[in-house]
N, C-alpha and C. Protein backbone atom coordinates (compact mmCIF):
# COMPACT_ATOMS: atom_id res chain seq x y z
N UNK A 1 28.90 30.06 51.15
CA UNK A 1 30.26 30.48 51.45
C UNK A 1 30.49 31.84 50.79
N UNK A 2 30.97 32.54 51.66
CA UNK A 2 31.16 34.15 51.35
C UNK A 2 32.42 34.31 49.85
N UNK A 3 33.62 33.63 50.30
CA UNK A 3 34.07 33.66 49.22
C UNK A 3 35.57 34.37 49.33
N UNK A 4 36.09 34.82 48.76
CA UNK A 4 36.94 36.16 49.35
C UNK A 4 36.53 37.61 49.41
N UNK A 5 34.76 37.46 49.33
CA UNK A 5 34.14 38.60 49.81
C UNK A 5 33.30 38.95 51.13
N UNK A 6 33.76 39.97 51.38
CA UNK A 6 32.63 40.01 53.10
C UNK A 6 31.29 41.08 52.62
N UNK A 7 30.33 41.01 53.60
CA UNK A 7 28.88 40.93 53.09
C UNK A 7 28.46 41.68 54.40
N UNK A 8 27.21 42.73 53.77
CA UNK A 8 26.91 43.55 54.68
C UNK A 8 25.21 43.12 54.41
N UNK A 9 24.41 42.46 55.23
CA UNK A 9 23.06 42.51 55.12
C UNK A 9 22.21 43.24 56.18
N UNK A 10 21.02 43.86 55.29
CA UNK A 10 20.60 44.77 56.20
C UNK A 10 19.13 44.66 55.94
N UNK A 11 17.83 45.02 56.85
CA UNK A 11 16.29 45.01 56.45
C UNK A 11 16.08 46.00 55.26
N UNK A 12 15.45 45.68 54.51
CA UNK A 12 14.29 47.01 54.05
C UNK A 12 13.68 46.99 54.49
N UNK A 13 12.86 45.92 55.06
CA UNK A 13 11.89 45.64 55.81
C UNK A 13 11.23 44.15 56.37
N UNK A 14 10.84 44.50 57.31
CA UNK A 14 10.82 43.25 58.46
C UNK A 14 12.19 42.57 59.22
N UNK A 15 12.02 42.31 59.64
CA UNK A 15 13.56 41.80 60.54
C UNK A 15 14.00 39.89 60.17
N UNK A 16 15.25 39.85 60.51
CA UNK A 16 15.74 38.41 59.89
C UNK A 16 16.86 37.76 61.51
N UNK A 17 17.06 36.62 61.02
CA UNK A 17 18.24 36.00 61.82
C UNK A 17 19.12 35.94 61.05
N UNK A 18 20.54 36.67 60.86
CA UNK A 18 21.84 36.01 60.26
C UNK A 18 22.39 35.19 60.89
N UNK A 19 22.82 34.20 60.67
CA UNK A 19 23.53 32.79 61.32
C UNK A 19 24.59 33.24 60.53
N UNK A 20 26.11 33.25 61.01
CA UNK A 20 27.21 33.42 60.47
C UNK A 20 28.25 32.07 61.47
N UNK A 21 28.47 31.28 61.02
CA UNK A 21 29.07 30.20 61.09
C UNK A 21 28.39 29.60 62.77
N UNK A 22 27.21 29.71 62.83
CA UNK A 22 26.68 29.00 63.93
C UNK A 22 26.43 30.26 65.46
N UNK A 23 27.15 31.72 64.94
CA UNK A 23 26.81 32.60 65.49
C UNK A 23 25.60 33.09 65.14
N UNK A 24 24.37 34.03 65.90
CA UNK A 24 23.25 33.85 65.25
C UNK A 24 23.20 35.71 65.80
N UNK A 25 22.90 36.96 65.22
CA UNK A 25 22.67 37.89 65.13
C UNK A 25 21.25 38.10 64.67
N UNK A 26 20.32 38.35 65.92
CA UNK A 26 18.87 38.88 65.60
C UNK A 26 18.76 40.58 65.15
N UNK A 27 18.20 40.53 63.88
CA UNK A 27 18.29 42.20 63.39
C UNK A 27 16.83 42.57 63.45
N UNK A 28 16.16 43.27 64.31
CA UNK A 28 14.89 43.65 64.29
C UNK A 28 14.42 44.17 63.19
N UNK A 29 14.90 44.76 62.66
CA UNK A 29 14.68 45.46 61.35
C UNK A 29 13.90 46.72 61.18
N UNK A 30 12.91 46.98 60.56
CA UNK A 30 11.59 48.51 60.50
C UNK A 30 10.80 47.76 59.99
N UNK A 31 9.77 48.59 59.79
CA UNK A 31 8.38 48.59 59.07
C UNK A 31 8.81 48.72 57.31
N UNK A 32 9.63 49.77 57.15
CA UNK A 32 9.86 49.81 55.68
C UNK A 32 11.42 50.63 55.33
N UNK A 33 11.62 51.29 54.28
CA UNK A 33 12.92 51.70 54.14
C UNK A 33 12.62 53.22 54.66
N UNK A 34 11.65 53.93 54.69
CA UNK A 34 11.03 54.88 54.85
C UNK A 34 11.07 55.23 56.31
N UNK A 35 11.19 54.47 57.13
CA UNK A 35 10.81 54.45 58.56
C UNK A 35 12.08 54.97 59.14
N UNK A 36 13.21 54.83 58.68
CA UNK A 36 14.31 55.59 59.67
C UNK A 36 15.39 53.97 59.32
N UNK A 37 16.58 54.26 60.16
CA UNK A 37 17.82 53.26 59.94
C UNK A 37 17.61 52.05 60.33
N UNK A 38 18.24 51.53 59.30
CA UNK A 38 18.10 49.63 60.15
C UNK A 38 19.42 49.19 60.47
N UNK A 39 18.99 48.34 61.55
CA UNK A 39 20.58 47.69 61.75
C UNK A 39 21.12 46.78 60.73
N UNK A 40 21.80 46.17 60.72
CA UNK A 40 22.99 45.59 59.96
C UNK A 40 24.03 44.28 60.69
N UNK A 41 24.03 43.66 59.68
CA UNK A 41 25.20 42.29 60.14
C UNK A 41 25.92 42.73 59.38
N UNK A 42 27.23 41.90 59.60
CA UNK A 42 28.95 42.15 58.35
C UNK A 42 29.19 40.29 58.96
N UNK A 43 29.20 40.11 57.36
CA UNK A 43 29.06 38.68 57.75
C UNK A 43 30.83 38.61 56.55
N UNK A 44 31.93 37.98 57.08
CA UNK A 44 33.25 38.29 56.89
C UNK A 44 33.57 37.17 55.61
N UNK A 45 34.33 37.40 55.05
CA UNK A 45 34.90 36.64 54.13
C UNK A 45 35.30 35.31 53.96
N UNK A 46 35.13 34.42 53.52
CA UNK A 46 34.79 32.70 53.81
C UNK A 46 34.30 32.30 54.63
N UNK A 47 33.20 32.95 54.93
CA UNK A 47 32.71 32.32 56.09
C UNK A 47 30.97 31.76 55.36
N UNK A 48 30.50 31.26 56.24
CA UNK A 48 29.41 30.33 55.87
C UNK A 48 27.94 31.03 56.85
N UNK A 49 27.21 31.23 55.73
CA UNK A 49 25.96 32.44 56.40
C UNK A 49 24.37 31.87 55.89
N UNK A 50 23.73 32.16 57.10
CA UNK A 50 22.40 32.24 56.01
C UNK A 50 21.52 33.33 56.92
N UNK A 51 20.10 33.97 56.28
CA UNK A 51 19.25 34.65 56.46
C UNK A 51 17.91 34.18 56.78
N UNK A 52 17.23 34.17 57.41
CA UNK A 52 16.14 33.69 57.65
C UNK A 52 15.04 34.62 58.05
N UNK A 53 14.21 34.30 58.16
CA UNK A 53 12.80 35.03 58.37
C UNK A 53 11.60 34.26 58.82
N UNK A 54 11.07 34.69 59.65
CA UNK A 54 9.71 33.93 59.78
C UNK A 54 8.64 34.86 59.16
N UNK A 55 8.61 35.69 58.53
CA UNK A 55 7.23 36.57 58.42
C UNK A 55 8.53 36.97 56.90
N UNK A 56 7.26 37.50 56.13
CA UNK A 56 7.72 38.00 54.26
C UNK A 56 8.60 39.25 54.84
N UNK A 57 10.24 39.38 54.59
CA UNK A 57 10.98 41.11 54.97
C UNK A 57 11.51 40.54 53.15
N UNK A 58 11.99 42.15 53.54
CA UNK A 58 13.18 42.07 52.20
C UNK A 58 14.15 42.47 52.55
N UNK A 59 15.25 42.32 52.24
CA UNK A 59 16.89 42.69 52.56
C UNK A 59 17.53 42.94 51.47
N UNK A 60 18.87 44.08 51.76
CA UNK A 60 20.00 44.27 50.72
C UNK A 60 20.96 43.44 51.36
N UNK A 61 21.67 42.98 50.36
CA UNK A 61 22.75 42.48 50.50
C UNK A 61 24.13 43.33 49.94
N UNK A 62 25.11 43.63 50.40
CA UNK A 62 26.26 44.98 49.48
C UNK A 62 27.49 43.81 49.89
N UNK A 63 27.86 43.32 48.95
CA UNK A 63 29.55 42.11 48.99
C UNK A 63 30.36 43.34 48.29
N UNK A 64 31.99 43.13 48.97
CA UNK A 64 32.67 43.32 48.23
C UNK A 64 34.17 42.67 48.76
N UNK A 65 35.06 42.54 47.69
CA UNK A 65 36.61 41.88 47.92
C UNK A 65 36.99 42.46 48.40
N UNK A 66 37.88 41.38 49.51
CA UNK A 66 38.72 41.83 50.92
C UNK A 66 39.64 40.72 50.90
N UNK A 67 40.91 41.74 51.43
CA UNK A 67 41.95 40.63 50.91
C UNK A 67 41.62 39.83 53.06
N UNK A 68 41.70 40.77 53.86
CA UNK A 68 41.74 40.54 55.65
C UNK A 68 40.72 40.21 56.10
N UNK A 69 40.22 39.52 56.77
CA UNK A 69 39.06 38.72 57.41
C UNK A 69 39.19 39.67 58.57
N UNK A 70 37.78 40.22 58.60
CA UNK A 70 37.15 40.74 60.14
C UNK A 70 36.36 39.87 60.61
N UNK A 71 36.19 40.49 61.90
CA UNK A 71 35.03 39.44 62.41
C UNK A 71 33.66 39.65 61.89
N UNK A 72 33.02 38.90 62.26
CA UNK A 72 31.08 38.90 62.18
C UNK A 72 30.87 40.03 63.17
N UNK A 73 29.81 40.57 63.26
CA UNK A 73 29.41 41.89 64.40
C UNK A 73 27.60 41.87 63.74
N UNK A 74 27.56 42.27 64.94
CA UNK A 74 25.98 43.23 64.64
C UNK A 74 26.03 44.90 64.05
N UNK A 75 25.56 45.16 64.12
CA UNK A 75 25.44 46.66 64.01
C UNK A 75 24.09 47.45 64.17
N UNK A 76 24.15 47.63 65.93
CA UNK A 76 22.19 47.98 65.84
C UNK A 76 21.75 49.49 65.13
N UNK A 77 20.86 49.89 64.96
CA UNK A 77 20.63 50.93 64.41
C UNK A 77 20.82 52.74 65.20
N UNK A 78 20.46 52.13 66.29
CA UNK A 78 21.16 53.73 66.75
C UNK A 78 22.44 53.94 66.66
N UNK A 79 23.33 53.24 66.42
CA UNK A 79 25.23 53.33 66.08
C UNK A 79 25.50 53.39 64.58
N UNK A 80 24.07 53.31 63.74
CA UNK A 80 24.52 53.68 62.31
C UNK A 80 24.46 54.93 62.11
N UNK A 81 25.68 55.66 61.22
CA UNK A 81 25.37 56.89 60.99
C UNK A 81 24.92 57.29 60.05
N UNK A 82 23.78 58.58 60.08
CA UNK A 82 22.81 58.94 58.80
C UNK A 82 22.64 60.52 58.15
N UNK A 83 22.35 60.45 57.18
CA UNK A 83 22.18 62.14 56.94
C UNK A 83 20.76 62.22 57.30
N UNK A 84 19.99 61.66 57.28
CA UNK A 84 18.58 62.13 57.22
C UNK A 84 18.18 63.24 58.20
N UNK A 85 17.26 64.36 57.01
CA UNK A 85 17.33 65.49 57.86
C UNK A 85 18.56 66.41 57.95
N UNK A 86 19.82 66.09 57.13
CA UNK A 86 21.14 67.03 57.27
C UNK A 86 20.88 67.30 56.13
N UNK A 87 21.29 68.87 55.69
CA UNK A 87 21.77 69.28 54.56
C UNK A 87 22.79 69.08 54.41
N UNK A 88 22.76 68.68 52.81
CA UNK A 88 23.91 68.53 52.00
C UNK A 88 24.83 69.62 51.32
N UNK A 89 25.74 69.47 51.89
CA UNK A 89 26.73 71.07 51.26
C UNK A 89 28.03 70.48 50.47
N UNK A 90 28.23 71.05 49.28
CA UNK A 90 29.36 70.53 48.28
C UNK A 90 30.10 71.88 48.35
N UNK A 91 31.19 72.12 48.32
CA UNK A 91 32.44 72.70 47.71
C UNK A 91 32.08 73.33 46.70
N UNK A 92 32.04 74.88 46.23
CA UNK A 92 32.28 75.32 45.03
C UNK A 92 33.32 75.69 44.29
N UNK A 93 33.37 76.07 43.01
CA UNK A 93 34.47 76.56 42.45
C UNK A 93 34.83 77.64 43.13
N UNK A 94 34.45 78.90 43.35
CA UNK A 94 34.89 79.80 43.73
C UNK A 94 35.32 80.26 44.93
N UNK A 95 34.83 79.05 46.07
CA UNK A 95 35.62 78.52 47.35
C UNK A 95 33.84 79.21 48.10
N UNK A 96 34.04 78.48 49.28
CA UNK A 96 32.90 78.55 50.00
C UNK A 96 32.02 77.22 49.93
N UNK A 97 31.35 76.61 50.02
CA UNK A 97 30.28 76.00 49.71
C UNK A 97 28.85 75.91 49.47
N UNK A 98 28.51 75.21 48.89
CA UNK A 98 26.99 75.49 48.16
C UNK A 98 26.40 74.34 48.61
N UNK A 99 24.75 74.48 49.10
CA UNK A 99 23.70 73.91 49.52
C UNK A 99 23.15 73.60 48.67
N UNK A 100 22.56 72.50 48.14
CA UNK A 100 21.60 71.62 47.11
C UNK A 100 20.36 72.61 47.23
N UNK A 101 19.82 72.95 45.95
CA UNK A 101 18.46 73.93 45.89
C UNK A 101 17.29 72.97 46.64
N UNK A 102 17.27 71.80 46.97
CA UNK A 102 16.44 71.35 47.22
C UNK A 102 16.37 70.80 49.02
N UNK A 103 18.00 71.38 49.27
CA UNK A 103 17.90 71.40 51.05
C UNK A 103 17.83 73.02 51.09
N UNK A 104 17.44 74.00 50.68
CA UNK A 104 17.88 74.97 51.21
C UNK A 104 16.08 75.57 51.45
């Protein structure tokens, strides 16, 4: 039981079934964390979940308190959004912005 927290699970690697109250979301997953974006479940706040696998993956799990219940969803990986490959630009003091020495 989730709790009064909702829960975001996602591959590092290999793919899983989330079952979220008898709903069942297949996440293909990658090869590794290295390989590009993985999709994602949001498994909602009191609700009742599990993860499964037939082959060894590993997964993150990220909970946090919510007072409003969303629904369960998938989230496949081409609809996640990513920097990879974007440079990173911060704000300077003196107005303009500055590129990380290590994207430039």
């Amino acid at each position: 039981m989730t709790g009064d927290s909702e829960w975001i699970g996602r591959p590092l690697n290999g793919g899983c079934i989330v079952d979220v109250e008898n709903e069942k979301y297949q996440l293909p997953g990658r090869d590794s964390v290295l390989s590009g974006v993985s999709d994602f479940a949001h498994v909602p706040r009191a609700a009742r979940a599990q993860i499964a696998s037939g082959a060894e993956g590993r997964f993150a799990l990220a909970g946090a308190k919510c007072e409003r219940r969303l629904p369960a969803r998938y989230g496949p990986a081409p609809e996640v959004p990513n920097g990879f490959g974007q440079q990173r630009v911060f704000p300077s003091r003196e107005g303009g912005s500055v590129a990380l020495a290590q994207d430039r």
